[in-house]
PDB file of N, CA and C in Angstrom:
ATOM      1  N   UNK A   1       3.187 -29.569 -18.301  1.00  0.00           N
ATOM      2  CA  UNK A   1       2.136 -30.134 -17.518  1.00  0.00           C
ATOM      3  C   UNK A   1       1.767 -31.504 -18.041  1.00  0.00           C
ATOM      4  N   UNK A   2       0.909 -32.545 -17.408  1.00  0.00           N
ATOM      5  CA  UNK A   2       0.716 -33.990 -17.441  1.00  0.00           C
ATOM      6  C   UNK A   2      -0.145 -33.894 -17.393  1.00  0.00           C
ATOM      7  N   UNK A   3      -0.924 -34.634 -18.547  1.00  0.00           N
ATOM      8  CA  UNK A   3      -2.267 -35.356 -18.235  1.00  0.00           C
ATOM      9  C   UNK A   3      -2.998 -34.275 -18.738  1.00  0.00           C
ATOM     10  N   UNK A   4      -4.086 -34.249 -18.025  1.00  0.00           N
ATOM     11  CA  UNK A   4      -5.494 -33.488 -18.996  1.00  0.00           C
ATOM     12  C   UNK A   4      -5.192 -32.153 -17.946  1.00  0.00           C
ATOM     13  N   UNK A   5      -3.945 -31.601 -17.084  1.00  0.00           N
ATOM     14  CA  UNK A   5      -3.897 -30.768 -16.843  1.00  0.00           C
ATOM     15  C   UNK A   5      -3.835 -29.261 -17.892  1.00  0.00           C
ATOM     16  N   UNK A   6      -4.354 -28.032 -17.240  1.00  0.00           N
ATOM     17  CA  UNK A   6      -4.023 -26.853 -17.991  1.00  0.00           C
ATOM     18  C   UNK A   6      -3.916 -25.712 -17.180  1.00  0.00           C
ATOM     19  N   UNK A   7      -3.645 -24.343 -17.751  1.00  0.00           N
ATOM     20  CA  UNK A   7      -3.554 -23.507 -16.915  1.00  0.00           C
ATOM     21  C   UNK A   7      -4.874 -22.513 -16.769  1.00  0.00           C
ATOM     22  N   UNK A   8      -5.246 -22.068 -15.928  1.00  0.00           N
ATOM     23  CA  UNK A   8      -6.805 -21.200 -15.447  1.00  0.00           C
ATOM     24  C   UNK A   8      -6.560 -20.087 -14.878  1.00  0.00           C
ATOM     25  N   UNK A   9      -7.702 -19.166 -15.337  1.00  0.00           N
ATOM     26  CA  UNK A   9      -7.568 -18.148 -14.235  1.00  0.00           C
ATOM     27  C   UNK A   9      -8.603 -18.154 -13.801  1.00  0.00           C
ATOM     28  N   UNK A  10      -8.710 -18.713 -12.242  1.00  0.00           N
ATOM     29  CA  UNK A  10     -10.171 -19.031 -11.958  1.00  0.00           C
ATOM     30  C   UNK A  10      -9.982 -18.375 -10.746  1.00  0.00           C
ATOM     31  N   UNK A  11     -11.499 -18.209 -10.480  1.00  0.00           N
ATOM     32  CA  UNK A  11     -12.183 -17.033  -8.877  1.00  0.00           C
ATOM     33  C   UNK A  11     -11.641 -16.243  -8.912  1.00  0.00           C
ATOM     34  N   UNK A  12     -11.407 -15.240  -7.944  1.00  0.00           N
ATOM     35  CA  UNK A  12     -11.267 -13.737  -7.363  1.00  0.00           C
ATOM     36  C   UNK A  12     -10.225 -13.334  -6.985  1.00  0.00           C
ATOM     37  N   UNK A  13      -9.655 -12.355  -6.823  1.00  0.00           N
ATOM     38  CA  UNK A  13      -9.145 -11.682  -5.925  1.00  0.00           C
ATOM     39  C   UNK A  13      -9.391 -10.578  -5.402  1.00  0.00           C
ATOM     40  N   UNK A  14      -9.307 -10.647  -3.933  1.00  0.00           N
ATOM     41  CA  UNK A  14      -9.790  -9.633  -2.824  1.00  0.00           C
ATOM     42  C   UNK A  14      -9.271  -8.198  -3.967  1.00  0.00           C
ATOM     43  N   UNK A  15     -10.449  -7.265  -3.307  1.00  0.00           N
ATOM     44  CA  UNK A  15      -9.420  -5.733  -4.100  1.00  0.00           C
ATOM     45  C   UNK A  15      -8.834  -5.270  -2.824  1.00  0.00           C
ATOM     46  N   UNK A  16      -9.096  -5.392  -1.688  1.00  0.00           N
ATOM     47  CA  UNK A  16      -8.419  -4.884  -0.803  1.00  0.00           C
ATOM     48  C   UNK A  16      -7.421  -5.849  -0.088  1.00  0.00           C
ATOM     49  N   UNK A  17      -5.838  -5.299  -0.221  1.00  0.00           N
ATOM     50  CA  UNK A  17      -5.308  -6.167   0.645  1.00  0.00           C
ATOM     51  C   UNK A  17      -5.570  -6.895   2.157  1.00  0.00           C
ATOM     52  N   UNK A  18      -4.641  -8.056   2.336  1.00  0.00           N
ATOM     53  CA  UNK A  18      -4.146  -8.550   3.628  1.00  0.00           C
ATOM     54  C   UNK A  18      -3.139  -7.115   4.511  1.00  0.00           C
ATOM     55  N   UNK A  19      -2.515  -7.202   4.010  1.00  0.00           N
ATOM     56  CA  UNK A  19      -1.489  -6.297   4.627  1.00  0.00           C
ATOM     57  C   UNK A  19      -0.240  -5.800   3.244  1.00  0.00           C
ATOM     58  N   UNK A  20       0.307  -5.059   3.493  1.00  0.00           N
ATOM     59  CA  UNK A  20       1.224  -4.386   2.672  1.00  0.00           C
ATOM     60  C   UNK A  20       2.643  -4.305   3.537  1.00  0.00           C
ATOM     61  N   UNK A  21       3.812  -5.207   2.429  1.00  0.00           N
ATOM     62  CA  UNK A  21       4.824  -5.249   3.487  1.00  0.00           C
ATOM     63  C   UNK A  21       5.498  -3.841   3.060  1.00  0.00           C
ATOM     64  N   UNK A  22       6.470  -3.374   4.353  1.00  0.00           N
ATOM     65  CA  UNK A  22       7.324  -2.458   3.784  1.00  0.00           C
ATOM     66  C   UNK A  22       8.754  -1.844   4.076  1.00  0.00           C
ATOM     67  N   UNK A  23       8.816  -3.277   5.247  1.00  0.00           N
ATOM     68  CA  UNK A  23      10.522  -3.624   5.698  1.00  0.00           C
ATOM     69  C   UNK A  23      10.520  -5.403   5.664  1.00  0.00           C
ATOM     70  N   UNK A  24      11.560  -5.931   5.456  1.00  0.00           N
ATOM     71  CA  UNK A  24      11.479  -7.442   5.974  1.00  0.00           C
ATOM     72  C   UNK A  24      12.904  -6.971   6.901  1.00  0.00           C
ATOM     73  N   UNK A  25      13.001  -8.554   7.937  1.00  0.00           N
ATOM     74  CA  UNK A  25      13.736  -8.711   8.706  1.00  0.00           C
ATOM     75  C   UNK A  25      15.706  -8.283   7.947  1.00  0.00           C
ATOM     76  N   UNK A  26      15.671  -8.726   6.746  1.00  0.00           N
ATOM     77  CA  UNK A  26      16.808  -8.965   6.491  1.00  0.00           C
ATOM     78  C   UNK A  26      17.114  -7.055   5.887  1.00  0.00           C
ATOM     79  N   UNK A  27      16.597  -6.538   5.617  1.00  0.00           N
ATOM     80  CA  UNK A  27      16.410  -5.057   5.365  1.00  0.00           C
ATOM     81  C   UNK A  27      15.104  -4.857   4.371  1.00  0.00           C
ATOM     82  N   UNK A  28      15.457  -3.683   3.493  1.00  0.00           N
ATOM     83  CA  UNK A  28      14.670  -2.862   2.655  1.00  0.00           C
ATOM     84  C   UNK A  28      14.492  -3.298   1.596  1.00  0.00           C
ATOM     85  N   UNK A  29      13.224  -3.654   1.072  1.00  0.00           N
ATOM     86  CA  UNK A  29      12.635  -4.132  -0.140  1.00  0.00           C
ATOM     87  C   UNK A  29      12.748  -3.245  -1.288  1.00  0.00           C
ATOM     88  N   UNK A  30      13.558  -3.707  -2.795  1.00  0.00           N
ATOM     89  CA  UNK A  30      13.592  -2.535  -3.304  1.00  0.00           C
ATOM     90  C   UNK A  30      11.821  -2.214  -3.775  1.00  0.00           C
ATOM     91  N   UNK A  31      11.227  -3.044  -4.303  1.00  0.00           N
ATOM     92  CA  UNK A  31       9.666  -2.993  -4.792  1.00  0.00           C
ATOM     93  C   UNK A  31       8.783  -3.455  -3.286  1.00  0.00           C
ATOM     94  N   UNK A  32       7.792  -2.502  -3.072  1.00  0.00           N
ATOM     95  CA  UNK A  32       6.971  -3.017  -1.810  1.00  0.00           C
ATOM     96  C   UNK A  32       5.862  -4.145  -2.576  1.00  0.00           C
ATOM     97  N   UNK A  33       5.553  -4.868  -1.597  1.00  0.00           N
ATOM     98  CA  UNK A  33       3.889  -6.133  -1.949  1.00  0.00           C
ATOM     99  C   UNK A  33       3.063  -5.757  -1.213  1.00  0.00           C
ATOM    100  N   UNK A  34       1.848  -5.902  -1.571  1.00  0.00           N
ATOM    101  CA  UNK A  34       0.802  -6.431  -0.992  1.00  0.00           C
ATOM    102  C   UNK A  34       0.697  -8.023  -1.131  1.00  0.00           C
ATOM    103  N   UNK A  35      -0.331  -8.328   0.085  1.00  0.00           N
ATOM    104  CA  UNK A  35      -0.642  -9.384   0.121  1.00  0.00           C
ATOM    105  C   UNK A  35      -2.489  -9.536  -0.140  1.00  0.00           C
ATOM    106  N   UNK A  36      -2.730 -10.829  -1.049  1.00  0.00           N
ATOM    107  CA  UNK A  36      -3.940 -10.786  -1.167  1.00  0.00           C
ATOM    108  C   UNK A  36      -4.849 -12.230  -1.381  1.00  0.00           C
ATOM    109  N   UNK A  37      -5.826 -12.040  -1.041  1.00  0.00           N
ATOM    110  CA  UNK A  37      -6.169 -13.584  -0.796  1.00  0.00           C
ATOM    111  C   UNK A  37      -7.246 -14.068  -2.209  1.00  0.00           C
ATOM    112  N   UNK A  38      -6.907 -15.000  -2.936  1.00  0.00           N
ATOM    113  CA  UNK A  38      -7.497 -15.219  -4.183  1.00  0.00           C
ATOM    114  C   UNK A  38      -8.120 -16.409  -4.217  1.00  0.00           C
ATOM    115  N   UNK A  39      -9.929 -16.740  -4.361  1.00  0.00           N
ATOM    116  CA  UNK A  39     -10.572 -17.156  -3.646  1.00  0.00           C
ATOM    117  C   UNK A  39     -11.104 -18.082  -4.828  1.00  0.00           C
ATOM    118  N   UNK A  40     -10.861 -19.467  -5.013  1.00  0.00           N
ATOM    119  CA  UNK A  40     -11.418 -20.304  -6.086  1.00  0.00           C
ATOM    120  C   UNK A  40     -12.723 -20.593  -6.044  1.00  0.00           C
ATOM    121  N   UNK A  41     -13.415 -21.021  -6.898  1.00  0.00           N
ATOM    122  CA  UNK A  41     -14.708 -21.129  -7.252  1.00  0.00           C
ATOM    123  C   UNK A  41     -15.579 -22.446  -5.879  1.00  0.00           C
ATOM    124  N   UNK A  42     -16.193 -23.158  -5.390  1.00  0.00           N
ATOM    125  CA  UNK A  42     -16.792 -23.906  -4.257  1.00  0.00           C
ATOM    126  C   UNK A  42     -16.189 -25.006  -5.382  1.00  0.00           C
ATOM    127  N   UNK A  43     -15.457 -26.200  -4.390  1.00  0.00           N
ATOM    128  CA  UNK A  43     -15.449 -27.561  -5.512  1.00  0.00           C
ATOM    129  C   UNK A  43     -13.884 -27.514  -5.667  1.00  0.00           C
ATOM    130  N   UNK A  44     -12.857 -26.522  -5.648  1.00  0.00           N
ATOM    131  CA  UNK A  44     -11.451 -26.602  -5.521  1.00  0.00           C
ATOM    132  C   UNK A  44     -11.092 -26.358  -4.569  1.00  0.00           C
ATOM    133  N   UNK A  45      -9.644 -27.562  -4.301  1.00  0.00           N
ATOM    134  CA  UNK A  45      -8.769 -27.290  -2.876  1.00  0.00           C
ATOM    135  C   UNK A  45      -7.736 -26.843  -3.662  1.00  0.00           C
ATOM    136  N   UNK A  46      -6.442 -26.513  -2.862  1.00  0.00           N
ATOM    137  CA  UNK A  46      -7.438 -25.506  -2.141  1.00  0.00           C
ATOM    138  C   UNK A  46      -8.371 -24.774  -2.171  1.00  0.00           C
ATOM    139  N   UNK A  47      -9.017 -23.924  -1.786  1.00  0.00           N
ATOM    140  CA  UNK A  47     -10.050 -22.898  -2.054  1.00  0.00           C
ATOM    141  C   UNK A  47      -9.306 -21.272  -1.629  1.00  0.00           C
ATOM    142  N   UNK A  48      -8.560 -21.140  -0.933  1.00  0.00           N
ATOM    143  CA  UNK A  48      -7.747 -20.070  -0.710  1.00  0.00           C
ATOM    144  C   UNK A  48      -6.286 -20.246  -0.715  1.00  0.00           C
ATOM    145  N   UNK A  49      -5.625 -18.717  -1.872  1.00  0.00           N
ATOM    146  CA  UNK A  49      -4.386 -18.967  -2.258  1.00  0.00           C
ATOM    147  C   UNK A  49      -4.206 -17.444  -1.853  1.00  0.00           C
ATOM    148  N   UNK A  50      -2.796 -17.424  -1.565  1.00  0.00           N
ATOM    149  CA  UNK A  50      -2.430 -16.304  -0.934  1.00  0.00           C
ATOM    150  C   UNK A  50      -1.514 -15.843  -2.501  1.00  0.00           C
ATOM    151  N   UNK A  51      -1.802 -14.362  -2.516  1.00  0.00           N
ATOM    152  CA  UNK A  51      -1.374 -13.465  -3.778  1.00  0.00           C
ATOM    153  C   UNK A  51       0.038 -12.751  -3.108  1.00  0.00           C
ATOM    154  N   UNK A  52       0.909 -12.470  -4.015  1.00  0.00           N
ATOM    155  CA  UNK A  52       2.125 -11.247  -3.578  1.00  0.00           C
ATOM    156  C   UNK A  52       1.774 -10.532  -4.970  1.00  0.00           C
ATOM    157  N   UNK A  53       1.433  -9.087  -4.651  1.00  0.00           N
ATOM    158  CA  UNK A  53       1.595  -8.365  -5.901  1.00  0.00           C
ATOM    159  C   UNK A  53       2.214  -7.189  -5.574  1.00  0.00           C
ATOM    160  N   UNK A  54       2.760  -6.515  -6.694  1.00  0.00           N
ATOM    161  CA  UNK A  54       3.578  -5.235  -6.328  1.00  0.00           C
ATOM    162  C   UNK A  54       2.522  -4.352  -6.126  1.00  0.00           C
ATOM    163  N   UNK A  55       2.925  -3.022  -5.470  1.00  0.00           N
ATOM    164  CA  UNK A  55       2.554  -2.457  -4.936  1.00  0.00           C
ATOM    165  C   UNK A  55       2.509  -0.841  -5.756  1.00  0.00           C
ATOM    166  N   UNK A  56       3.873  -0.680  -5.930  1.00  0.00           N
ATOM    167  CA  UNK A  56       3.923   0.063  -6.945  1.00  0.00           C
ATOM    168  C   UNK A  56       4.677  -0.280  -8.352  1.00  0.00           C
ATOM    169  N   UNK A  57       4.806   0.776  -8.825  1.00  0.00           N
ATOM    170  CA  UNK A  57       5.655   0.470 -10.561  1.00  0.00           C
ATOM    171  C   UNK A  57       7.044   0.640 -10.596  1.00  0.00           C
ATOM    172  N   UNK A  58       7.956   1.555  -9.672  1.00  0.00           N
ATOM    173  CA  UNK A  58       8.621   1.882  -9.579  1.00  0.00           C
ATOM    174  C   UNK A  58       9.603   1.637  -8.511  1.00  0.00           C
ATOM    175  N   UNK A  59      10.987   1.673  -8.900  1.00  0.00           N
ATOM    176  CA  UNK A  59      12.052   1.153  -7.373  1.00  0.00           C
ATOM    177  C   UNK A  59      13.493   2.225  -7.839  1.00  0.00           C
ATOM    178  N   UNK A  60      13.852   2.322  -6.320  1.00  0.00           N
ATOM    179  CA  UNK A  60      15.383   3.019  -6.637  1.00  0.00           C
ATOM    180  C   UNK A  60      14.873   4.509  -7.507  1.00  0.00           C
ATOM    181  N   UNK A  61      13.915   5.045  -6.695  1.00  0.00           N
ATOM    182  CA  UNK A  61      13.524   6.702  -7.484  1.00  0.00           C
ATOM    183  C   UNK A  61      13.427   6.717  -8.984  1.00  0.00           C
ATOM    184  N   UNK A  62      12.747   5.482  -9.337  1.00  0.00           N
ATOM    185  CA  UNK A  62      12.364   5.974 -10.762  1.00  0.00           C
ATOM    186  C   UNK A  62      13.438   5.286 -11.861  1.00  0.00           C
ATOM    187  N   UNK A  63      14.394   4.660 -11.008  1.00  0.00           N
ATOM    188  CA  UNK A  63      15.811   4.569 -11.761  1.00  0.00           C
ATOM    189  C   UNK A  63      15.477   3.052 -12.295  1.00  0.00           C
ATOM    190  N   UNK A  64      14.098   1.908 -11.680  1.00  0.00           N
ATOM    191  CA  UNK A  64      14.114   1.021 -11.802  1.00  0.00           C
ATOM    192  C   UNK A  64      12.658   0.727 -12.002  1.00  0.00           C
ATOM    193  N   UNK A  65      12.072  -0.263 -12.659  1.00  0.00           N
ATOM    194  CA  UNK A  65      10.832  -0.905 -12.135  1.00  0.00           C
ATOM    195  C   UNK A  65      10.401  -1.949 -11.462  1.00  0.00           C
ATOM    196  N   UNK A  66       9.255  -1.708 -10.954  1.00  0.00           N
ATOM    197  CA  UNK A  66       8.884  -3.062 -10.597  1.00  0.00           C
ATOM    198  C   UNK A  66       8.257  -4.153 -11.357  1.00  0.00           C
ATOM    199  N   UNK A  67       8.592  -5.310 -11.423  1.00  0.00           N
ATOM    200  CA  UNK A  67       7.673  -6.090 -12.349  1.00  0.00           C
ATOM    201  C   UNK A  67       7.343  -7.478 -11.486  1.00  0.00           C
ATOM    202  N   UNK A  68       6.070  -7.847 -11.559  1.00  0.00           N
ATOM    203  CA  UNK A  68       5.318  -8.589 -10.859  1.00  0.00           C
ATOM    204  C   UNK A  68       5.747  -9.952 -11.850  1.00  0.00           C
ATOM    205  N   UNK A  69       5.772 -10.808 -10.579  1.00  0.00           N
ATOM    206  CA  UNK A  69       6.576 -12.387 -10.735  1.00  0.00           C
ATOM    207  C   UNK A  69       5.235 -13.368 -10.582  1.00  0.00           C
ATOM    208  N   UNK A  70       5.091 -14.290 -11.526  1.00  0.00           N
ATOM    209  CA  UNK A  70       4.559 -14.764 -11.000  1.00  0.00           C
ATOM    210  C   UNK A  70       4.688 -17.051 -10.974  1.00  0.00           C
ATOM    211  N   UNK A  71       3.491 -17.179 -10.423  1.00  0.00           N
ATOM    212  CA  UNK A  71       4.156 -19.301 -10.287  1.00  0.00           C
ATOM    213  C   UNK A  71       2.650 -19.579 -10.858  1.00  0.00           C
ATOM    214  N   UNK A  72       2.713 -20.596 -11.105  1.00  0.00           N
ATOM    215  CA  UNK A  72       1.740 -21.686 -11.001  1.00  0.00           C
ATOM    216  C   UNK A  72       1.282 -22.364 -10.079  1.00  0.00           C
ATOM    217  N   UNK A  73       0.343 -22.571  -9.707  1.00  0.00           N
ATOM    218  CA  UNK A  73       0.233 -23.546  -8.406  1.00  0.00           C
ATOM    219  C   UNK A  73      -0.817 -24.340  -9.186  1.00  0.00           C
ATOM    220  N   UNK A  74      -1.114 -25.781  -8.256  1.00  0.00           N
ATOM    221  CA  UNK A  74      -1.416 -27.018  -9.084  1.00  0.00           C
ATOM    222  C   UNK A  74      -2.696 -27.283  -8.024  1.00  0.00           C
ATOM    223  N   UNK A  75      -4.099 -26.917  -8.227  1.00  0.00           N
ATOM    224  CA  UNK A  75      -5.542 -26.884  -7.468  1.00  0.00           C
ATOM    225  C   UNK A  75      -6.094 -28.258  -8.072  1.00  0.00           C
ATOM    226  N   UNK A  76      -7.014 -28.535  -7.007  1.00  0.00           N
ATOM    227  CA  UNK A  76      -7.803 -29.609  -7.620  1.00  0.00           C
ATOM    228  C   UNK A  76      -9.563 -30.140  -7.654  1.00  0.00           C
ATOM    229  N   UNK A  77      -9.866 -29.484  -8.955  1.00  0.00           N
ATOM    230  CA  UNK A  77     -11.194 -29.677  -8.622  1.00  0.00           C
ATOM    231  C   UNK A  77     -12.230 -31.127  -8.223  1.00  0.00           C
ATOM    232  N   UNK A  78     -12.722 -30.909  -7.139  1.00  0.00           N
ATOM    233  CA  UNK A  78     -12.928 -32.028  -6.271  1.00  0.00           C
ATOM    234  C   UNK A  78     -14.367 -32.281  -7.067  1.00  0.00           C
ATOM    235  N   UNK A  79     -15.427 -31.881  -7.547  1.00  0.00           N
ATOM    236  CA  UNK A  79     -16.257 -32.011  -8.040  1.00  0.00           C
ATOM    237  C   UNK A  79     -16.429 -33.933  -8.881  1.00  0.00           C
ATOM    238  N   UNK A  80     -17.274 -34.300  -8.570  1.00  0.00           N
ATOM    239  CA  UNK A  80     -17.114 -35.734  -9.120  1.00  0.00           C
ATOM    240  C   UNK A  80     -17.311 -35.969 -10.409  1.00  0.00           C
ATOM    241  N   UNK A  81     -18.055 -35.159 -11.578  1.00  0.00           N
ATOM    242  CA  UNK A  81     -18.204 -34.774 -13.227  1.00  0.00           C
ATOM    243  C   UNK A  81     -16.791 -33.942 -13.719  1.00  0.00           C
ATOM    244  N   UNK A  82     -15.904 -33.438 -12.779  1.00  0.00           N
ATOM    245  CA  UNK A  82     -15.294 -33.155 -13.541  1.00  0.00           C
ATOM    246  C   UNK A  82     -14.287 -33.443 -14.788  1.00  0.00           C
ATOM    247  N   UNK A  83     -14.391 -32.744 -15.834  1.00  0.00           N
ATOM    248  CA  UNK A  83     -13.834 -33.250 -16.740  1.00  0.00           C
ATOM    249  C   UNK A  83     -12.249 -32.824 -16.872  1.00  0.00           C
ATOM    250  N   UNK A  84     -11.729 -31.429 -15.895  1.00  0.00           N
ATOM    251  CA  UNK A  84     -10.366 -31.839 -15.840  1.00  0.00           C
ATOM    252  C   UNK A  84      -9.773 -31.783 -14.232  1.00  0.00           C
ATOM    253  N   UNK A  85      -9.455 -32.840 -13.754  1.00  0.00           N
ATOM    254  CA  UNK A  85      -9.605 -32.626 -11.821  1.00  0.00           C
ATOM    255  C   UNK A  85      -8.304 -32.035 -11.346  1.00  0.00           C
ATOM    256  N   UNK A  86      -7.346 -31.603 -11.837  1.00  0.00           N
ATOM    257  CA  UNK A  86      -6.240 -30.784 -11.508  1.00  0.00           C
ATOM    258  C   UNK A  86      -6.308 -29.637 -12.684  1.00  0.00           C
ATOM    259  N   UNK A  87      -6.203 -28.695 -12.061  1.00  0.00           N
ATOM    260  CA  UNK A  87      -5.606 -27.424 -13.062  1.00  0.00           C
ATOM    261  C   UNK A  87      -4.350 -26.676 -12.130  1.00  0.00           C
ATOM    262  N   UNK A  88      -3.974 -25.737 -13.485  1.00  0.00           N
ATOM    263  CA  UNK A  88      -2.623 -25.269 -12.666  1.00  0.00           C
ATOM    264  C   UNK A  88      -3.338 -23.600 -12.740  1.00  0.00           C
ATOM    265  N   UNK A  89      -3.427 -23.362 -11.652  1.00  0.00           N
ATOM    266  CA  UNK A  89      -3.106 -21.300 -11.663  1.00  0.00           C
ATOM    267  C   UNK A  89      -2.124 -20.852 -11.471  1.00  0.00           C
ATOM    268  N   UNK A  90      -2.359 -19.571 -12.146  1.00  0.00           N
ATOM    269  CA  UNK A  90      -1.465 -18.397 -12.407  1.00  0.00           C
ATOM    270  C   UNK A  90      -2.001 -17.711 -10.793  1.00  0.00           C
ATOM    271  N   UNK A  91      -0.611 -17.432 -10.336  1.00  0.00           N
ATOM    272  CA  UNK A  91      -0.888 -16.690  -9.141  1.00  0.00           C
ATOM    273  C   UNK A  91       0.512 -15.663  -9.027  1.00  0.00           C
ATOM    274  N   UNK A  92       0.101 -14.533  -8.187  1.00  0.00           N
ATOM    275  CA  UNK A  92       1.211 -13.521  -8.185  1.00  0.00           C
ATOM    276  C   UNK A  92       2.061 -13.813  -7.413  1.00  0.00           C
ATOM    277  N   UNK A  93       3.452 -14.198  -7.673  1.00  0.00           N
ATOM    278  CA  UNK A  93       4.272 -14.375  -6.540  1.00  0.00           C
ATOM    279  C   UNK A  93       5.350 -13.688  -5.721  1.00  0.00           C
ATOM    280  N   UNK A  94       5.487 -12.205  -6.399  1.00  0.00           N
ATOM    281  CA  UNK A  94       6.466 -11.629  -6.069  1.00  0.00           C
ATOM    282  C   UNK A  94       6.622 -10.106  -6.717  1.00  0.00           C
ATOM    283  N   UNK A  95       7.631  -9.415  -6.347  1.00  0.00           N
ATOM    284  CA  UNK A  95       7.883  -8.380  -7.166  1.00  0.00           C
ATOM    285  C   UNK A  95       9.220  -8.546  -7.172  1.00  0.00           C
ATOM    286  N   UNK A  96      10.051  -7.785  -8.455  1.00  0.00           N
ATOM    287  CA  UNK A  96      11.776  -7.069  -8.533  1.00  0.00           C
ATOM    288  C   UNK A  96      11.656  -6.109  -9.127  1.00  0.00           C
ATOM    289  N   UNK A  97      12.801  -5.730  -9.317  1.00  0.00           N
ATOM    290  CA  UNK A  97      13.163  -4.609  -9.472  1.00  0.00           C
ATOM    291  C   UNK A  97      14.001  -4.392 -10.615  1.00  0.00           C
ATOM    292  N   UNK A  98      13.845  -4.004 -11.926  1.00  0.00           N
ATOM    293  CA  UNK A  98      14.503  -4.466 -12.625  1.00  0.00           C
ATOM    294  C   UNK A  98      15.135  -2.882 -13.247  1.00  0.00           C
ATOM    295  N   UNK A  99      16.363  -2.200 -13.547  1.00  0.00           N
ATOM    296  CA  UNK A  99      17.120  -1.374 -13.176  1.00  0.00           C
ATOM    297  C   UNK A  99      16.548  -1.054 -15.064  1.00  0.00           C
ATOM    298  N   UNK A 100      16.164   0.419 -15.407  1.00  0.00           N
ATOM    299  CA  UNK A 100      16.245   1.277 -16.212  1.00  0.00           C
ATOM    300  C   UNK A 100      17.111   1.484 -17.000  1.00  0.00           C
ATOM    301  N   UNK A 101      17.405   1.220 -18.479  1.00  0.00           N
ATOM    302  CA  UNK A 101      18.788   1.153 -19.619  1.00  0.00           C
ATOM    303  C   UNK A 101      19.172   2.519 -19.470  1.00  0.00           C
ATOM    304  N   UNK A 102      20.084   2.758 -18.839  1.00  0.00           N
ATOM    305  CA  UNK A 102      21.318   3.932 -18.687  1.00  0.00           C
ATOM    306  C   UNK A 102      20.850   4.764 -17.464  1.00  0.00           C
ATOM    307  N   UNK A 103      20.224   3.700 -16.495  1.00  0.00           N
ATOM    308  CA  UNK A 103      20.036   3.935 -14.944  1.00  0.00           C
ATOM    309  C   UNK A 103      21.105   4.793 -14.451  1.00  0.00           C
ATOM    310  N   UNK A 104      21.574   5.553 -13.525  1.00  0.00           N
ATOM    311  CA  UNK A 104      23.096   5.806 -12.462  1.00  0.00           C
ATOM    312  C   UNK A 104      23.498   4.657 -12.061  1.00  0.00           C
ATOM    313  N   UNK A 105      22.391   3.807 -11.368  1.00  0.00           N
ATOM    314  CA  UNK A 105      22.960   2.176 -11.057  1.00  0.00           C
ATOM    315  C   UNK A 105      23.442   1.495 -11.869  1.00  0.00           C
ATOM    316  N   UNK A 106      23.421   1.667 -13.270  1.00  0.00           N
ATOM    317  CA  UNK A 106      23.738   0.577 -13.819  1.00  0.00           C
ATOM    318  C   UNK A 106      25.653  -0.101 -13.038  1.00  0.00           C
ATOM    319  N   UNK A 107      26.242   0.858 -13.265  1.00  0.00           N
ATOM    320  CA  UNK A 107      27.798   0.690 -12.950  1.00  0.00           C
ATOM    321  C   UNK A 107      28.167  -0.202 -12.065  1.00  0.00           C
ATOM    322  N   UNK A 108      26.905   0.053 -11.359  1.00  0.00           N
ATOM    323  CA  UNK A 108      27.116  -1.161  -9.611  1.00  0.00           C
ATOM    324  C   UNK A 108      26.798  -2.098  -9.943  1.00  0.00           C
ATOM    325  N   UNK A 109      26.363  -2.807 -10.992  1.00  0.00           N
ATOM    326  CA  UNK A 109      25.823  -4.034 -11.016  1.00  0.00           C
ATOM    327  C   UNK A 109      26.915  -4.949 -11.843  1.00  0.00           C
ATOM    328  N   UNK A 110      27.547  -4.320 -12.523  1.00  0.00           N
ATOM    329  CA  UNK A 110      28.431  -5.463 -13.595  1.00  0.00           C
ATOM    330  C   UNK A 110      28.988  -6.143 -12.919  1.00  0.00           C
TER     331      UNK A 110
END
């Protein structure tokens, strides 16, 4: 990061999802998401950031987990005293699936 930037975990997130996916177009998700809307403090733009978090812990019957991905995104507090006017958040961006040491799957993957 540059400058008097840093990383925050600032405002909320909804406890109740947007929606919960549980097919996409291209097929079957091995880990399902929710979607959730994470709401910064009055004074940052944006002010609403959209969340992907897993849904559950588990993928492929147990044979795998899920583990939640996540990015940075780069907000900016608009406030005119502020003393740092960009920060970066931690936001959830995803789930995978990451396969269990001596899974049945393992074989398919090499």
């Amino acid at each position: 990061m540059i400058g008097e930037s840093r990383i925050e975990e600032l405002g909320t997130l909804d406890r109740k999802p947007w929606s919960c996916k549980k097919d996409s177009d291209d097929g079957t998700p091995l880990c399902r998401e929710c979607y959730y809307q994470h709401t910064l403090p009055e004074g940052y733009h944006p002010r609403h950031l959209v969340e992907r978090k897993c849904k559950g812990q588990y993928c492929l019957s147990h044979e795998g987990r899920c583990i939640q991905q996540y990015m940075e995104v780069q907000v900016r507090n608009t406030a005119p005293n502020a003393k740092y006017p960009d920060y970066w958040v931690k936001i959830g961006s995803g789930c995978k699936c990451i396969l269990n040491k001596g899974s049945m799957f393992e074989q398919f993957v090499r």
